[in-house]
PDB file of N, CA and C in Angstrom:
ATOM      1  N   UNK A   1       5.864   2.083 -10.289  1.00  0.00           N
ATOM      2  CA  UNK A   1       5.625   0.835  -9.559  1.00  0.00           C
ATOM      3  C   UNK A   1       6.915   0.439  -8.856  1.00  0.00           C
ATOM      4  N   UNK A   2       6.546   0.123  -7.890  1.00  0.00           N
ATOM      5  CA  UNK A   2       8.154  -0.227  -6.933  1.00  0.00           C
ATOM      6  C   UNK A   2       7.883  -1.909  -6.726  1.00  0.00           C
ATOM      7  N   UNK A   3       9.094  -2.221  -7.607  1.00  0.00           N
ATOM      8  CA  UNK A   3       9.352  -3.868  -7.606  1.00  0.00           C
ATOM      9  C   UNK A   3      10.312  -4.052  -6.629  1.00  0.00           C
ATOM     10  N   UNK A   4       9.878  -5.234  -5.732  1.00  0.00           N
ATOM     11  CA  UNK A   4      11.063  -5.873  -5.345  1.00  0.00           C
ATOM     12  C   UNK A   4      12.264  -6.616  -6.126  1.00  0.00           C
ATOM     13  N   UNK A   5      12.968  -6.692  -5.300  1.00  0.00           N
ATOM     14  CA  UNK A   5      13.951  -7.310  -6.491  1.00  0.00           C
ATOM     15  C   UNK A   5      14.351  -9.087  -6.646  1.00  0.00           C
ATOM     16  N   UNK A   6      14.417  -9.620  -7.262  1.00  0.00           N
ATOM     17  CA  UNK A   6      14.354 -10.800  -7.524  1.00  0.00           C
ATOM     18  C   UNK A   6      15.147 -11.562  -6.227  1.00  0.00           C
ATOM     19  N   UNK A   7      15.811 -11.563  -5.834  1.00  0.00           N
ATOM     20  CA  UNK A   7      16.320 -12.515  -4.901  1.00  0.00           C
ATOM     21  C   UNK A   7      15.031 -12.120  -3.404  1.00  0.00           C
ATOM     22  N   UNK A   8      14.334 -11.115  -3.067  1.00  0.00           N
ATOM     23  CA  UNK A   8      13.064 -10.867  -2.354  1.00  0.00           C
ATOM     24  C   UNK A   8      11.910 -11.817  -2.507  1.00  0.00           C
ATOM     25  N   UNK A   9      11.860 -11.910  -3.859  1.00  0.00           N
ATOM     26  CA  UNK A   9      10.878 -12.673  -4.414  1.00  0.00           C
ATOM     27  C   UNK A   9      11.352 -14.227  -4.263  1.00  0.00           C
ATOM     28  N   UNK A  10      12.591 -14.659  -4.436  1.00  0.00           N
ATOM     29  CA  UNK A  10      13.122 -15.725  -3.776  1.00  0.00           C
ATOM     30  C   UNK A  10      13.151 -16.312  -2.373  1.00  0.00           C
ATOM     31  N   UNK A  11      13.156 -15.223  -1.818  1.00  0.00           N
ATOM     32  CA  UNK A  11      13.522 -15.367  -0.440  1.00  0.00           C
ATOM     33  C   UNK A  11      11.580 -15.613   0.241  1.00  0.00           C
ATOM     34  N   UNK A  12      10.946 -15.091  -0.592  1.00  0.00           N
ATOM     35  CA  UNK A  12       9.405 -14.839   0.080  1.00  0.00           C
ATOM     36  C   UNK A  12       9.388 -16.973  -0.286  1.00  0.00           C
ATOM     37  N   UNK A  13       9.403 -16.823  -1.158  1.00  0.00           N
ATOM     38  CA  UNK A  13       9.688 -18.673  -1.883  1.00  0.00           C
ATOM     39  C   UNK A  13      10.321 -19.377  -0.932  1.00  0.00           C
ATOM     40  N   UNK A  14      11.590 -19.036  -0.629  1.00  0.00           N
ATOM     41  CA  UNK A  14      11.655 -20.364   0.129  1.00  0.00           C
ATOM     42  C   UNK A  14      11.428 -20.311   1.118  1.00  0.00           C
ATOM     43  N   UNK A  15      10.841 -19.503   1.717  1.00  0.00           N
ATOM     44  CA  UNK A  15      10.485 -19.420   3.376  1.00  0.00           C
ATOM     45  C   UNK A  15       9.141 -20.229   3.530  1.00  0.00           C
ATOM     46  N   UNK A  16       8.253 -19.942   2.667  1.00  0.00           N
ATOM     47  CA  UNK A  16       6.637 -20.288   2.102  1.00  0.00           C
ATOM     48  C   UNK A  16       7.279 -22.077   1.785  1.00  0.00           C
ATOM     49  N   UNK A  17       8.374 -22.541   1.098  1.00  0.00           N
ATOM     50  CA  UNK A  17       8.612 -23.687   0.745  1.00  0.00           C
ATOM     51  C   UNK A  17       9.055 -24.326   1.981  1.00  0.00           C
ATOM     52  N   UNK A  18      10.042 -23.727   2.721  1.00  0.00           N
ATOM     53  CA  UNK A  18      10.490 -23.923   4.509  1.00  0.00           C
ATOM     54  C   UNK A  18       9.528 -24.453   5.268  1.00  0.00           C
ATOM     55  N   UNK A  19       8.486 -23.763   5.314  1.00  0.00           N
ATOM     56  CA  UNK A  19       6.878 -24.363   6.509  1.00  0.00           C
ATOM     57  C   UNK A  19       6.529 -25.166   5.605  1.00  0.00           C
ATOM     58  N   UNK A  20       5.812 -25.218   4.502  1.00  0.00           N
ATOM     59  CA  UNK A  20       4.856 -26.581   3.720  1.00  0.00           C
ATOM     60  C   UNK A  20       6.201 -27.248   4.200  1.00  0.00           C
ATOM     61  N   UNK A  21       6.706 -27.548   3.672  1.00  0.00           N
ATOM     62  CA  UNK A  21       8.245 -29.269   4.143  1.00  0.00           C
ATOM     63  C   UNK A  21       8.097 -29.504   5.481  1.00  0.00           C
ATOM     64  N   UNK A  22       8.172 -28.619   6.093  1.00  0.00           N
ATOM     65  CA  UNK A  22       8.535 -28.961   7.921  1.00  0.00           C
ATOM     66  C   UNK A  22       6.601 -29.450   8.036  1.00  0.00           C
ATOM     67  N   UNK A  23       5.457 -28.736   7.438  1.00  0.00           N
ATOM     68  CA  UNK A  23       4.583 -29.259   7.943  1.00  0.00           C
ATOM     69  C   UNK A  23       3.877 -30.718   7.452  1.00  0.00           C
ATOM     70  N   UNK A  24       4.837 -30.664   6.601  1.00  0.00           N
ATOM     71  CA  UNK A  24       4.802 -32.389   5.458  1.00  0.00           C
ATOM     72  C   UNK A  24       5.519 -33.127   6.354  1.00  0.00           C
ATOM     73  N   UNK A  25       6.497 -32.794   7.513  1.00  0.00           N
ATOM     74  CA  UNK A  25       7.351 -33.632   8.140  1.00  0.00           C
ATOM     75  C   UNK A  25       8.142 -34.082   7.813  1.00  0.00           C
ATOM     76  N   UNK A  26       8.440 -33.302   6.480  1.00  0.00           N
ATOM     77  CA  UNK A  26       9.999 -34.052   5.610  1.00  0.00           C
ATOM     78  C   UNK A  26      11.204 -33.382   5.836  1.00  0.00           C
ATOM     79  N   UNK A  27      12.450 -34.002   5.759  1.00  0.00           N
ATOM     80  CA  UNK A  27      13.492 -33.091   6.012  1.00  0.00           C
ATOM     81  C   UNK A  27      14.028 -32.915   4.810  1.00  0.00           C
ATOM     82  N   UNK A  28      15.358 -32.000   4.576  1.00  0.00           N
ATOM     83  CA  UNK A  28      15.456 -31.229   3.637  1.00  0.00           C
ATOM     84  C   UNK A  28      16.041 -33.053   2.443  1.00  0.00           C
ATOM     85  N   UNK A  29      16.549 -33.302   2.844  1.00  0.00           N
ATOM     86  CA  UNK A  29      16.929 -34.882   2.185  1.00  0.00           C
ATOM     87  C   UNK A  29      16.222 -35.418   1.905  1.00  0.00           C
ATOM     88  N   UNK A  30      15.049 -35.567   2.456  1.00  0.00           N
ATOM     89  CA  UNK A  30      13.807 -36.273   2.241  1.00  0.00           C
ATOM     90  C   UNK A  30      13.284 -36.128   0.911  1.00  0.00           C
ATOM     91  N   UNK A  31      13.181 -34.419   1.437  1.00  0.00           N
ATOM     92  CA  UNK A  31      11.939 -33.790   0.072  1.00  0.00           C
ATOM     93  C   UNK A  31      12.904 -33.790  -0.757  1.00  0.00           C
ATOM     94  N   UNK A  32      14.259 -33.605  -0.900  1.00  0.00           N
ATOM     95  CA  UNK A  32      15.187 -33.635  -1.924  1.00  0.00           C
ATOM     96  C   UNK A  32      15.215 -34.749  -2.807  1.00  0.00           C
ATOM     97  N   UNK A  33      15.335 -36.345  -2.042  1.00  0.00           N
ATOM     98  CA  UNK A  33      15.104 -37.262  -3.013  1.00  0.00           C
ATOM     99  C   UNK A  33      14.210 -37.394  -3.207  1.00  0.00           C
ATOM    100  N   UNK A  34      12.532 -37.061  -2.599  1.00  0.00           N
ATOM    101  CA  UNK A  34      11.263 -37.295  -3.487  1.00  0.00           C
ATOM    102  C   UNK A  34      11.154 -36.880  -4.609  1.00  0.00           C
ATOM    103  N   UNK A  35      11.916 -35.312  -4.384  1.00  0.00           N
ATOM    104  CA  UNK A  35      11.505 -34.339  -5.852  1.00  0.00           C
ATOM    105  C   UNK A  35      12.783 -34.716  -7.004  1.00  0.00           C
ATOM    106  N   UNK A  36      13.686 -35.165  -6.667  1.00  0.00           N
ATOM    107  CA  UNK A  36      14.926 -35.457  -7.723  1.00  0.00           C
ATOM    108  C   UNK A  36      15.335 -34.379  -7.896  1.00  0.00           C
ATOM    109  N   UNK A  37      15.883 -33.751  -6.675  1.00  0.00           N
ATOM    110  CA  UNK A  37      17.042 -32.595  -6.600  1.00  0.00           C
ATOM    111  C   UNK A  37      17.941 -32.832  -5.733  1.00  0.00           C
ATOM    112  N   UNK A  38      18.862 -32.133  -6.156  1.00  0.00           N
ATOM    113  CA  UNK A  38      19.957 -32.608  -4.720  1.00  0.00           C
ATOM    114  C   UNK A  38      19.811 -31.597  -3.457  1.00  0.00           C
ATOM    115  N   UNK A  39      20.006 -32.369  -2.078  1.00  0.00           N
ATOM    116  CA  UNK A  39      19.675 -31.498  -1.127  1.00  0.00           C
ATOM    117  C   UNK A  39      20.121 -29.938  -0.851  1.00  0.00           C
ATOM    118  N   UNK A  40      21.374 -29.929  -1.313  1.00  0.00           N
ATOM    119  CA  UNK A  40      22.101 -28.996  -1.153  1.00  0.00           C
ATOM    120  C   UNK A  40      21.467 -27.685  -2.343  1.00  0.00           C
ATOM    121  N   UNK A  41      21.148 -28.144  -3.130  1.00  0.00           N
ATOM    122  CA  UNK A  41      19.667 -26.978  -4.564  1.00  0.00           C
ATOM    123  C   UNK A  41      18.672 -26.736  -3.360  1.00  0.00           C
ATOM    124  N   UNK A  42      17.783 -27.670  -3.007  1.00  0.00           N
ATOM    125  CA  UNK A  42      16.957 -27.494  -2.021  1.00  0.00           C
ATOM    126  C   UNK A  42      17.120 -26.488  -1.144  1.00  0.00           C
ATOM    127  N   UNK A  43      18.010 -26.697  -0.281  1.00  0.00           N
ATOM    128  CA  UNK A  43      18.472 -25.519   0.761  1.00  0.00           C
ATOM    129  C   UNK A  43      18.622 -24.536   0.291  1.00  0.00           C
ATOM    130  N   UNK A  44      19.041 -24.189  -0.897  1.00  0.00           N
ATOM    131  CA  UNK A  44      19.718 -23.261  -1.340  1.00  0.00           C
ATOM    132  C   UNK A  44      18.255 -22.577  -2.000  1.00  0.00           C
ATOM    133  N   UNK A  45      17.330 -23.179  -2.335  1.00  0.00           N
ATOM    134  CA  UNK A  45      16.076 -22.670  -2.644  1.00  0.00           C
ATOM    135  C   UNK A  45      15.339 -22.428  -1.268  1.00  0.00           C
ATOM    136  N   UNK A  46      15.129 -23.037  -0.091  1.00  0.00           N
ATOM    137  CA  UNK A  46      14.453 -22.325   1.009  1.00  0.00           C
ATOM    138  C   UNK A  46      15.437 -21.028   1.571  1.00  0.00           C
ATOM    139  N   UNK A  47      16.696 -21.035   1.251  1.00  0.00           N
ATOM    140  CA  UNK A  47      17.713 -19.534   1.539  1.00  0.00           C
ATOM    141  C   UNK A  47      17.230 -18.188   0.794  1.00  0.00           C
ATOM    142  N   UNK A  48      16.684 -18.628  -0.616  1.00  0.00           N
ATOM    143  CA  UNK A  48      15.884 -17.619  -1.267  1.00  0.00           C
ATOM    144  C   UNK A  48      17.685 -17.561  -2.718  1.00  0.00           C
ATOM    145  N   UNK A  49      18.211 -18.493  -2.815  1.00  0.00           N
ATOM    146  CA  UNK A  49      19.383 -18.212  -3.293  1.00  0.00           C
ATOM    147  C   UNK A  49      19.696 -18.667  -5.162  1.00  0.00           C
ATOM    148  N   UNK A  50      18.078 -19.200  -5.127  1.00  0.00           N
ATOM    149  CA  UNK A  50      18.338 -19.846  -6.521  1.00  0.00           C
ATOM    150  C   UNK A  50      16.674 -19.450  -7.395  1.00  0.00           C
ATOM    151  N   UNK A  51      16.713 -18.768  -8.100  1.00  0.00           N
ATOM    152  CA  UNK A  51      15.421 -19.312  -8.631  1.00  0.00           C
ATOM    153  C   UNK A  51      15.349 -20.067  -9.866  1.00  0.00           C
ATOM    154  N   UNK A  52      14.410 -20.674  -9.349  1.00  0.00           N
ATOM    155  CA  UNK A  52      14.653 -21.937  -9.846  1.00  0.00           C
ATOM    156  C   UNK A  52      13.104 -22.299 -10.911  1.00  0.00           C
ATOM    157  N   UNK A  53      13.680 -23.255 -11.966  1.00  0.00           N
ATOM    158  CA  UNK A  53      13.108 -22.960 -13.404  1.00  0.00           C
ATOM    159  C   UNK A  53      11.175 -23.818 -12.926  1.00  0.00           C
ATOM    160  N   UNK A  54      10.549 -23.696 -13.462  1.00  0.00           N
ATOM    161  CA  UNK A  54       8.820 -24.308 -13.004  1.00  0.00           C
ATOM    162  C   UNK A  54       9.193 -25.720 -13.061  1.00  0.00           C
ATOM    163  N   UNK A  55       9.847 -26.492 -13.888  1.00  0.00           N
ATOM    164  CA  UNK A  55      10.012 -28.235 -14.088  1.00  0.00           C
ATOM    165  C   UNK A  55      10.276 -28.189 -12.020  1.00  0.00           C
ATOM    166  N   UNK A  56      11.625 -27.616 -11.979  1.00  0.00           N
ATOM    167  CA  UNK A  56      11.730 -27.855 -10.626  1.00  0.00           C
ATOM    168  C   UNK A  56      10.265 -27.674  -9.187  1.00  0.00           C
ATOM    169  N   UNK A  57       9.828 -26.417  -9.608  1.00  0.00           N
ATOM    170  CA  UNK A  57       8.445 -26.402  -9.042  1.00  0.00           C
ATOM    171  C   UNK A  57       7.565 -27.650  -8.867  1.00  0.00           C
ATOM    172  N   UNK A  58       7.609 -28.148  -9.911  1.00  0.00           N
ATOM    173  CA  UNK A  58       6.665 -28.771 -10.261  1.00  0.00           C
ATOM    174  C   UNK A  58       7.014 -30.365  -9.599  1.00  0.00           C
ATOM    175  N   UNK A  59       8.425 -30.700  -9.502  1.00  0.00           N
ATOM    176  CA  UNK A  59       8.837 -31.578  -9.106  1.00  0.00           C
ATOM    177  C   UNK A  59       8.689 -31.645  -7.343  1.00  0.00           C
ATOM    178  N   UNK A  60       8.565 -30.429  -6.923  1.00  0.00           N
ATOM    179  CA  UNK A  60       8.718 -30.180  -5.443  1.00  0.00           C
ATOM    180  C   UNK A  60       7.285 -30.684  -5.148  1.00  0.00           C
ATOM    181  N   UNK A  61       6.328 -29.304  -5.817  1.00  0.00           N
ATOM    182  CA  UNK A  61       5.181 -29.797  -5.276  1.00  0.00           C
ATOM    183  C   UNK A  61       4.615 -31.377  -4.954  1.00  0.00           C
ATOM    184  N   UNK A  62       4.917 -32.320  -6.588  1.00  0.00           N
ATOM    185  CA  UNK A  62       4.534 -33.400  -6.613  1.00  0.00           C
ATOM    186  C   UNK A  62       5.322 -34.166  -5.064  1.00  0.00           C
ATOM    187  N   UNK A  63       6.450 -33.970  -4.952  1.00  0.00           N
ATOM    188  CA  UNK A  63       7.003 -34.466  -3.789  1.00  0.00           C
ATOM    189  C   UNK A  63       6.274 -34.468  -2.589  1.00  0.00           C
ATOM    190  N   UNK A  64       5.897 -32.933  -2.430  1.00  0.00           N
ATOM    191  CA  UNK A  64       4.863 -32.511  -1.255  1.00  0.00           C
ATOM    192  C   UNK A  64       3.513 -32.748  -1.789  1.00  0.00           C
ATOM    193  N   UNK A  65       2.745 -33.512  -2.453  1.00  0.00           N
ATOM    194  CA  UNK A  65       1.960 -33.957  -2.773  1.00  0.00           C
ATOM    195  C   UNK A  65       0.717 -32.783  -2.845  1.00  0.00           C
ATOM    196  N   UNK A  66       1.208 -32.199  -3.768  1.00  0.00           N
ATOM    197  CA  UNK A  66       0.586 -30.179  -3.615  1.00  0.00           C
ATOM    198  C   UNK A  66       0.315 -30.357  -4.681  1.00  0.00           C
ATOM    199  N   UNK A  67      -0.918 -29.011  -5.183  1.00  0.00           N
ATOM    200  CA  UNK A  67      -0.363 -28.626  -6.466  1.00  0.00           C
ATOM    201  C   UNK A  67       0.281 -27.724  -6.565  1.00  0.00           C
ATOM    202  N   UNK A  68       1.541 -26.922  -7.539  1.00  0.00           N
ATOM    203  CA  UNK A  68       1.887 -26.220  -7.723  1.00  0.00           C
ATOM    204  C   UNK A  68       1.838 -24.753  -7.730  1.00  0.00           C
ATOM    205  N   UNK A  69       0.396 -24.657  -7.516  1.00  0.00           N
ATOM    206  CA  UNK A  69       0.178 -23.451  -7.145  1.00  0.00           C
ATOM    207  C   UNK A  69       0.260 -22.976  -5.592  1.00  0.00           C
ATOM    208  N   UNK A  70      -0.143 -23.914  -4.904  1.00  0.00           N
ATOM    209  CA  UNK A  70       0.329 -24.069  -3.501  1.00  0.00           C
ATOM    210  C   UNK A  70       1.888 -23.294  -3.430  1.00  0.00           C
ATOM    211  N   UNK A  71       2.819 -23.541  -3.783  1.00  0.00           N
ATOM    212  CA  UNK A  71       3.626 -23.184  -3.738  1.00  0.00           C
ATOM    213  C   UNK A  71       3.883 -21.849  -3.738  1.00  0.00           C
ATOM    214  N   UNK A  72       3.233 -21.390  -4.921  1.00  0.00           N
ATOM    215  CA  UNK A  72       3.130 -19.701  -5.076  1.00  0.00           C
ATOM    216  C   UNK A  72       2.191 -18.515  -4.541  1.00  0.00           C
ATOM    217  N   UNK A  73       1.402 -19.264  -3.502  1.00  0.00           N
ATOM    218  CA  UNK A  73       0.333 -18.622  -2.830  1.00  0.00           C
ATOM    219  C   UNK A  73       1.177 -17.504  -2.179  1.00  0.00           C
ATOM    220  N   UNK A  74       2.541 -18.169  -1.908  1.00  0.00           N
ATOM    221  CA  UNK A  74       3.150 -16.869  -0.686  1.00  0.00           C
ATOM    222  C   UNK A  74       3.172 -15.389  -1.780  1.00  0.00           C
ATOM    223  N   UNK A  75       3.384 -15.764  -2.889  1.00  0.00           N
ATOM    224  CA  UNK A  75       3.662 -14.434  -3.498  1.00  0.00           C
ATOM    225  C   UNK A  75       2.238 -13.483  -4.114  1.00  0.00           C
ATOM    226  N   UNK A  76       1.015 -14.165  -3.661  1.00  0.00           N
ATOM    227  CA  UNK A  76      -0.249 -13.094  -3.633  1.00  0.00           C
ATOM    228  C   UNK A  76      -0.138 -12.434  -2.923  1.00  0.00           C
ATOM    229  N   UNK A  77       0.653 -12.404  -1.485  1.00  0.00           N
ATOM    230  CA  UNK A  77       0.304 -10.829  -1.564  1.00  0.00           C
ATOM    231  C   UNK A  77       1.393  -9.616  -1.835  1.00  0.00           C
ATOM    232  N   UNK A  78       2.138 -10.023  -2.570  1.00  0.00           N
ATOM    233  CA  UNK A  78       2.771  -9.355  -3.114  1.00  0.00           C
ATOM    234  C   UNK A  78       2.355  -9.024  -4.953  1.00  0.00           C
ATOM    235  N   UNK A  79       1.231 -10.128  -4.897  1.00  0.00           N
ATOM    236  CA  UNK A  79       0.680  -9.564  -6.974  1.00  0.00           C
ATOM    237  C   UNK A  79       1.048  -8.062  -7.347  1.00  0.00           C
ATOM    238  N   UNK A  80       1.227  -7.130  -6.146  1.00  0.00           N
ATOM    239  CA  UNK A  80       0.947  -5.883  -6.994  1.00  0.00           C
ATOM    240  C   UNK A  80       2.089  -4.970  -7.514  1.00  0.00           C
ATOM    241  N   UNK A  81       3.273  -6.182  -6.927  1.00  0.00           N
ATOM    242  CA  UNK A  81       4.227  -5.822  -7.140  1.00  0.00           C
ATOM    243  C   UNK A  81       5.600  -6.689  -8.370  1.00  0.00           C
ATOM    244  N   UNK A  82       4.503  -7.750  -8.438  1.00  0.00           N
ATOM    245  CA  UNK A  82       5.037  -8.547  -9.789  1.00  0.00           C
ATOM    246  C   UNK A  82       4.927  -8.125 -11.258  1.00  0.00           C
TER     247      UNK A  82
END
């Protein structure tokens, strides 16, 4: 089985997290203080540079008024490689 490697799987994340925000109309400060992270984690999670633990997930989505799984849709089509 050929895995990508974890910062790939990051990077598929925050790009997928990049469009939902911009199409929520929030900026990275925005969604940062909704979710109770600091902006600069944020960025650093749409760079693909942090992965980051589910509490945080979970805090984003609620921000973007998602559920959490929303979030991880980008990485179906990659299931076959998780």
């Amino acid at each position: 089985m050929e895995d990508k490697s974890k910062q790939e799987y990051q990077i598929i994340f925050g790009e997928s997290l990049r469009k939902l925000r911009v199409q929520a109309d929030f900026s990275q400060e925005e969604l940062a203080e909704r979710a109770g992270i600091d902006r600069s984690y944020l960025g650093g999670i749409e760079r693909g540079e942090h992965n980051l633990a589910l509490i945080n997930i979970i805090k984003i989505a609620k921000a973007l008024n998602l559920p959490p799984h929303k979030l991880l849709e980008s990485l179906a089509a990659h299931k076959g490689d998780i």
